[in-house]
C-alpha atoms as a PDB file:
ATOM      1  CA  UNK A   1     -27.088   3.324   1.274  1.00  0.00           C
ATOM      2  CA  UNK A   2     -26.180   1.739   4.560  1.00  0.00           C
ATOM      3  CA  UNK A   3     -25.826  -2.130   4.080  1.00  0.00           C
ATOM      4  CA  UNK A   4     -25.690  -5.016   6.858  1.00  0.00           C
ATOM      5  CA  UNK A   5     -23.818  -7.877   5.730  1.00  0.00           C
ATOM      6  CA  UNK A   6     -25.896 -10.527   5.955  1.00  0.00           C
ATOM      7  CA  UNK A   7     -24.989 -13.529   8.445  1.00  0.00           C
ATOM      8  CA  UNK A   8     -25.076 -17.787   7.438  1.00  0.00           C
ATOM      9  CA  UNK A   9     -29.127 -18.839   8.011  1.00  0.00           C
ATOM     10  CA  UNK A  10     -30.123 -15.756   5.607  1.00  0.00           C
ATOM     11  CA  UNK A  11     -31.802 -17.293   2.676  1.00  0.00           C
ATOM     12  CA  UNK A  12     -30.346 -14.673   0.742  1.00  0.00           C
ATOM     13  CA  UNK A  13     -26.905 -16.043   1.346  1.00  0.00           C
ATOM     14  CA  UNK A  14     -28.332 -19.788  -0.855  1.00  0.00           C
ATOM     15  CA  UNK A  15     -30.031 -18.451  -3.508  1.00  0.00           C
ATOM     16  CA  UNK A  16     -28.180 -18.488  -6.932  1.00  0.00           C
ATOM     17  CA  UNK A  17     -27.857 -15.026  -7.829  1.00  0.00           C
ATOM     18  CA  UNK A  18     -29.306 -13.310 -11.444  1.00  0.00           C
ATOM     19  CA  UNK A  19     -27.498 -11.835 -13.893  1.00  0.00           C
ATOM     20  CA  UNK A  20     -26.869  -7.775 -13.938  1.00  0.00           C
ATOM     21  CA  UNK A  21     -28.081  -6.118 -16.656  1.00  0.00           C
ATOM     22  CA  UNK A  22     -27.302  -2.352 -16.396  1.00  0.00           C
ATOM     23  CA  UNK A  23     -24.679  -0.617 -15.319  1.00  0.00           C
ATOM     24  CA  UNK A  24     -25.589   3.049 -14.767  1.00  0.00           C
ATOM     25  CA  UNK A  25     -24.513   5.759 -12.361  1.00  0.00           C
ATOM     26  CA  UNK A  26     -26.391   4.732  -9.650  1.00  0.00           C
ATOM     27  CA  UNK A  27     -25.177   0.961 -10.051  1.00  0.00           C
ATOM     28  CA  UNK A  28     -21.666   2.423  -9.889  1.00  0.00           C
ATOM     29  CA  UNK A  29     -22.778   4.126  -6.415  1.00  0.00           C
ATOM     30  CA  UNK A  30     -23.781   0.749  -5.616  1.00  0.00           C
ATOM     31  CA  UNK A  31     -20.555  -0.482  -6.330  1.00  0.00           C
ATOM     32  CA  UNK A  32     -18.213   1.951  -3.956  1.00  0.00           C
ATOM     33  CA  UNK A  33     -20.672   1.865  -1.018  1.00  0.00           C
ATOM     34  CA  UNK A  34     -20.518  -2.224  -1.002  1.00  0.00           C
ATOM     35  CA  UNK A  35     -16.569  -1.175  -1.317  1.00  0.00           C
ATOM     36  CA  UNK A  36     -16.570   0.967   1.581  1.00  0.00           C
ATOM     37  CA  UNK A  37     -18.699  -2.045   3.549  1.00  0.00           C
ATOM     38  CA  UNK A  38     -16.208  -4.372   2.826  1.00  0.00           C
ATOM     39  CA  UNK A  39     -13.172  -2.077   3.704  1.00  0.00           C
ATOM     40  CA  UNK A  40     -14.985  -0.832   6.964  1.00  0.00           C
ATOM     41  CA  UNK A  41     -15.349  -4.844   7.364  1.00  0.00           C
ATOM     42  CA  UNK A  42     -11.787  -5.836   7.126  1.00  0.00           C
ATOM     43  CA  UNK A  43     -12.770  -8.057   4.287  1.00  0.00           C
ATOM     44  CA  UNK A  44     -10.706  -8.809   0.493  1.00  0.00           C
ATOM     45  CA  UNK A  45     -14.399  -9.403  -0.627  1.00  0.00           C
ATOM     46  CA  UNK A  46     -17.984  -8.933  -0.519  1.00  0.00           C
ATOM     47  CA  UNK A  47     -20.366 -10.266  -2.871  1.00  0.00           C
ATOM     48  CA  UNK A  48     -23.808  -8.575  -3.695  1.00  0.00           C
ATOM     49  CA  UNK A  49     -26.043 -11.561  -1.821  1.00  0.00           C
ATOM     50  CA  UNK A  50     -23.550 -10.926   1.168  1.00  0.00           C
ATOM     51  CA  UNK A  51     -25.522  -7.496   1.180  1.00  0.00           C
ATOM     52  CA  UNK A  52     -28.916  -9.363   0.404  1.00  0.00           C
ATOM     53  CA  UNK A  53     -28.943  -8.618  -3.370  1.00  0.00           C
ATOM     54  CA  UNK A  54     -29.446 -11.250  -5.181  1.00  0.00           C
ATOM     55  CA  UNK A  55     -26.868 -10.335  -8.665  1.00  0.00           C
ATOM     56  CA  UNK A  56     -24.094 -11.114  -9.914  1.00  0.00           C
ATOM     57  CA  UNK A  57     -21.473  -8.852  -8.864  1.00  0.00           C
ATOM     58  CA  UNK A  58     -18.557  -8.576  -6.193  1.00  0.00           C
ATOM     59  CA  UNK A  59     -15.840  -6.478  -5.273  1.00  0.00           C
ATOM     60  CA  UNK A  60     -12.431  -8.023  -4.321  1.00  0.00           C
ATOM     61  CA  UNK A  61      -9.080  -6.098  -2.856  1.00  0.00           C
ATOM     62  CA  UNK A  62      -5.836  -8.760  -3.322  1.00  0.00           C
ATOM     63  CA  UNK A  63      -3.798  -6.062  -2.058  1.00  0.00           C
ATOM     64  CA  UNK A  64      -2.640  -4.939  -5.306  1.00  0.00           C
ATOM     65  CA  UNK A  65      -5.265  -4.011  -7.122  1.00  0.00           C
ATOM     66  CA  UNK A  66      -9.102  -3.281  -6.109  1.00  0.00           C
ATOM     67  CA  UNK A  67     -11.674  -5.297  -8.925  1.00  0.00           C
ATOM     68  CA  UNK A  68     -15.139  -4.650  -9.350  1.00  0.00           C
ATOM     69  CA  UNK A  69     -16.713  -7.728 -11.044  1.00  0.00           C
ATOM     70  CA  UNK A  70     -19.545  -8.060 -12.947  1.00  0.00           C
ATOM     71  CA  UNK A  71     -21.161 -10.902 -14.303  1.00  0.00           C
ATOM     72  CA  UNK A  72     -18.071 -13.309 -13.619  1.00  0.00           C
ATOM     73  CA  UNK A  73     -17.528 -16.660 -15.442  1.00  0.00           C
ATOM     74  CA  UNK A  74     -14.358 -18.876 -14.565  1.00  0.00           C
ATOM     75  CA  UNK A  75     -13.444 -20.163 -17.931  1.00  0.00           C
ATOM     76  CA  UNK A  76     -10.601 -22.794 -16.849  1.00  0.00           C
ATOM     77  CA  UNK A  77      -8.929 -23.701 -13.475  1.00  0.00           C
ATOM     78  CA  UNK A  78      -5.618 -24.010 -13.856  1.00  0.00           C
ATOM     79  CA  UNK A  79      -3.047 -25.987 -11.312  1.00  0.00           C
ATOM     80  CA  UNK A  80      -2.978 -28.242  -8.794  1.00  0.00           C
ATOM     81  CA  UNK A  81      -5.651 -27.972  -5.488  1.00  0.00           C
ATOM     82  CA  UNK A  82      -4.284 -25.909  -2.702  1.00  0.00           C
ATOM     83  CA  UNK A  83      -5.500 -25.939   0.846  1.00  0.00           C
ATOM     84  CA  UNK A  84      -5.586 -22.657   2.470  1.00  0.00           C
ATOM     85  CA  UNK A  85      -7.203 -20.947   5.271  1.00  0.00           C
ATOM     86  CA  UNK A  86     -10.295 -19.316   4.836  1.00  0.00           C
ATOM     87  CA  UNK A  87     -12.954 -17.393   6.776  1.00  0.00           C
ATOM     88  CA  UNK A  88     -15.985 -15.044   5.318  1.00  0.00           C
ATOM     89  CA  UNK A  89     -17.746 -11.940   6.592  1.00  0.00           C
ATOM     90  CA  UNK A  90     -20.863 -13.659   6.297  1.00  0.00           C
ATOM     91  CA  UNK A  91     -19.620 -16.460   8.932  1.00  0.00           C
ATOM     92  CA  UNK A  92     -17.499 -14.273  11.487  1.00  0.00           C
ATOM     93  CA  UNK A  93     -15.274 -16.103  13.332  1.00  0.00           C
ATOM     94  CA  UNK A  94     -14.674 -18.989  11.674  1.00  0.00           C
ATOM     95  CA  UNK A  95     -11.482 -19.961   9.536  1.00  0.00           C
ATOM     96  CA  UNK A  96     -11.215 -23.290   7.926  1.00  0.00           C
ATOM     97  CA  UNK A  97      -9.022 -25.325   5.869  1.00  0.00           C
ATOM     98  CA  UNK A  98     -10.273 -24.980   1.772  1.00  0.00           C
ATOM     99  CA  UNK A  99      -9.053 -26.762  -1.226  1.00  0.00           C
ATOM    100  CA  UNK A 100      -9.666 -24.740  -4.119  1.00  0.00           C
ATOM    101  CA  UNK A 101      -7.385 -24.616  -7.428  1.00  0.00           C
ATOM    102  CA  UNK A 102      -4.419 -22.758  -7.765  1.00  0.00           C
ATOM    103  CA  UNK A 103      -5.289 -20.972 -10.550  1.00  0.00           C
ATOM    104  CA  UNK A 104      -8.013 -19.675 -12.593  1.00  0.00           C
ATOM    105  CA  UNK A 105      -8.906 -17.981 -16.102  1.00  0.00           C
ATOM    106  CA  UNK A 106     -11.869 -15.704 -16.032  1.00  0.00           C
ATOM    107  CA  UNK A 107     -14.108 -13.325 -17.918  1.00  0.00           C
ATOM    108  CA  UNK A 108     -16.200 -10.395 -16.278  1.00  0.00           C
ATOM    109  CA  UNK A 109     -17.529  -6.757 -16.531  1.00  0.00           C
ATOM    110  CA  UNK A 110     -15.648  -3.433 -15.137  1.00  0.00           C
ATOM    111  CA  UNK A 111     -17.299  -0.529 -13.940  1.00  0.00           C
ATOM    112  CA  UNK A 112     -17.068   0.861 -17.091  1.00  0.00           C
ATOM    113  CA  UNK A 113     -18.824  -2.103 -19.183  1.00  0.00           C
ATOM    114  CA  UNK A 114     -14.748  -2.892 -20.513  1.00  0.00           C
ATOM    115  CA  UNK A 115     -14.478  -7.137 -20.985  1.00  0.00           C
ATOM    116  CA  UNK A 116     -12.032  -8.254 -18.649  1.00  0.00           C
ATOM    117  CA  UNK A 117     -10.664 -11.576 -19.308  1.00  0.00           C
ATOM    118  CA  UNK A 118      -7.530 -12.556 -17.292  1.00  0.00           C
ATOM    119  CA  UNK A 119      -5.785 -15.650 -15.644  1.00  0.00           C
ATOM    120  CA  UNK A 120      -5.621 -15.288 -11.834  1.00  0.00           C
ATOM    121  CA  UNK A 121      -3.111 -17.181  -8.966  1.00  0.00           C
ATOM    122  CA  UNK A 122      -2.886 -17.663  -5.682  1.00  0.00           C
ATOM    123  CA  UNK A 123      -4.515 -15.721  -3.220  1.00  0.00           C
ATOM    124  CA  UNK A 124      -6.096 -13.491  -6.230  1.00  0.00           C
ATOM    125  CA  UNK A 125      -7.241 -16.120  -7.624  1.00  0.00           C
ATOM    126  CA  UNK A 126      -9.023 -18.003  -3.850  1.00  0.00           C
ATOM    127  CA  UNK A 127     -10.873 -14.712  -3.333  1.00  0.00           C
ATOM    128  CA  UNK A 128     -12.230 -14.582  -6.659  1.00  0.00           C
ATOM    129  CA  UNK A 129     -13.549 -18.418  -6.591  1.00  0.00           C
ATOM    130  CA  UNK A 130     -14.978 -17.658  -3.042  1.00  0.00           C
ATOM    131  CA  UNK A 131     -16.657 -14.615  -4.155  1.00  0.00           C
ATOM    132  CA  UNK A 132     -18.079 -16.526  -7.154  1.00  0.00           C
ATOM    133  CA  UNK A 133     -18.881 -19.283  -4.839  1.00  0.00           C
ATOM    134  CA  UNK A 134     -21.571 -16.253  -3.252  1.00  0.00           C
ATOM    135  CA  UNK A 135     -22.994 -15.807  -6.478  1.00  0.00           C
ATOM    136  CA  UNK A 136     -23.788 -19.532  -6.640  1.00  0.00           C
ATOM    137  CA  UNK A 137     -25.801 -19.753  -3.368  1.00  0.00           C
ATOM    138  CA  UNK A 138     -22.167 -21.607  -2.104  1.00  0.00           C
ATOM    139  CA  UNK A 139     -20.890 -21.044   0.985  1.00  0.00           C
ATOM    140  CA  UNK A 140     -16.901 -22.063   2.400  1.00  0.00           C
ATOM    141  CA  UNK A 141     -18.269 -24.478   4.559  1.00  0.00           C
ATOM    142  CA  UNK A 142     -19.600 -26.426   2.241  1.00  0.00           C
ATOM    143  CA  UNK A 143     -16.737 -27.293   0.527  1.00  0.00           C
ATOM    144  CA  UNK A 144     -15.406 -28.771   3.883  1.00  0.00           C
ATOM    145  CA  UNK A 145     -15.625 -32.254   5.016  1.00  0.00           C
ATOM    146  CA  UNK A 146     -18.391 -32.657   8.039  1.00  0.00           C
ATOM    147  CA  UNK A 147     -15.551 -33.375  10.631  1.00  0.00           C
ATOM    148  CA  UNK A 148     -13.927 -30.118   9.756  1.00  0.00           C
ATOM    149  CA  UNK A 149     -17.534 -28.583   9.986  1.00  0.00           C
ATOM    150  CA  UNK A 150     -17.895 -30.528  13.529  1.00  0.00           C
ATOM    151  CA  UNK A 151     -15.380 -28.669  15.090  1.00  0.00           C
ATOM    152  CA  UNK A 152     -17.517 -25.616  14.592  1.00  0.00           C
ATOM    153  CA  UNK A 153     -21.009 -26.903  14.652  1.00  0.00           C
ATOM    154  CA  UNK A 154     -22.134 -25.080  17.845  1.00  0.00           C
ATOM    155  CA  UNK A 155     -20.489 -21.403  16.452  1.00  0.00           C
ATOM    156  CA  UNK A 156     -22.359 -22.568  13.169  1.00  0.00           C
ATOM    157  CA  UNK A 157     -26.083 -23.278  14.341  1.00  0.00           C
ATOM    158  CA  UNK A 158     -25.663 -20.011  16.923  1.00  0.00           C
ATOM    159  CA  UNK A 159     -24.612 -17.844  13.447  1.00  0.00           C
ATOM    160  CA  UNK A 160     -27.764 -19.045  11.581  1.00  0.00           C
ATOM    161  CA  UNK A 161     -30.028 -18.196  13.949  1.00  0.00           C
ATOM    162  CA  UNK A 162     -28.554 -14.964  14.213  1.00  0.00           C
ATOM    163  CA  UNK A 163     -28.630 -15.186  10.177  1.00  0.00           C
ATOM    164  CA  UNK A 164     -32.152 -16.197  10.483  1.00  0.00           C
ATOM    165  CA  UNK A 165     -33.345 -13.800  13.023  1.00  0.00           C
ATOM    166  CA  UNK A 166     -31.824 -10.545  10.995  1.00  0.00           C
ATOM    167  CA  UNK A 167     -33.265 -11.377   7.561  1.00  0.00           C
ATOM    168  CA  UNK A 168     -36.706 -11.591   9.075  1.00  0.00           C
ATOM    169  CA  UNK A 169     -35.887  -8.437  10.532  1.00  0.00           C
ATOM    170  CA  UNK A 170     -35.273  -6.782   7.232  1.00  0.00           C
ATOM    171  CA  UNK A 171     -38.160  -8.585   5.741  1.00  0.00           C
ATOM    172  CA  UNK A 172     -37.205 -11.996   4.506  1.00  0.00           C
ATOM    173  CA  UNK A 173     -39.360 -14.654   4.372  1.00  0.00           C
ATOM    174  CA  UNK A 174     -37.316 -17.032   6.448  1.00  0.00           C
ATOM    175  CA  UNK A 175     -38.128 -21.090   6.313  1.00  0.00           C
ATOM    176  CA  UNK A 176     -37.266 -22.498   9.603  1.00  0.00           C
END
């Protein structure tokens, strides 16, 4: 399956996605071709809407260790707010400023239908609360202030109308 990531302006990108409720072999082939997008991206993360599907599942590489998430919950947020620098394959070029908390308790499906529940920090921890954030119709630049948003407001409008123009191209019904 050859996927496009989809670009800010596709609807697909604000809808709040629906649970998944099978995981089967060709789920799981699902799975490592949105891995090998992300990868052949340069991304830590890619979320299923980022690929116009509309579930809840992502994939996330911290560097140490590759996740597959399925039907995610955060349970607690642990620790003080940290700003940090993010951007999103979804908006290229842009990197901005985020608070999000430090750290984060969560529940979620493997691969293999196993119940994960772990506590995650730092950078682990951002990419899984901006991957979630997908799965929420939520994107990083909403959780900016509009004069951090100003500074990119031009880049912005030019990526939805790209965002816009490639998700009628695949067959979205796109409002303007």
């Amino acid at each position: 399956m050859d996927f496009k990531v989809r670009i800010i302006g596709d609807p697909v990108l604000r809808k709040k996605a629906t649970k998944v409720e099978k995981i089967d072999d060709e789920f799981k082939e699902l799975l490592d071709n949105m891995t090998n997008v992300m990868y052949k991206e340069d991304g830590v993360g890619l979320a299923a809407p980022q690929v116009g599907i509309s579930k809840r599942f992502f994939i996330m590489d911290d560097g140490k260790k590759l996740r597959k998430v399925i039907n995610p919950e955060i349970i607690e947020f642990i620790g003080e707010d940290v700003v940090y620098e993010e951007g999103c394959l979804s908006i290229p070029g842009i990197f901005i400023n985020v608070k999000r908390p430090e750290g984060i308790k969560v529940r979620y499906i493997d691969e293999e239908g196993n119940e994960i529940e772990e506590e995650l920090h730092d950078y682990t921890a951002r990419i899984f609360q901006h991957e979630y954030d997908h799965l929420e119709g939520i994107l990083f630049v909403d959780k900016v202030s509009t004069a951090a948003k100003a500074k990119f407001k031009g880049k912005l409008n030019e990526l939805m109308k790209e965002g816009r123009k490639i998700a009628k191209e695949l067959g979205e019904v796109v409002i303007e």
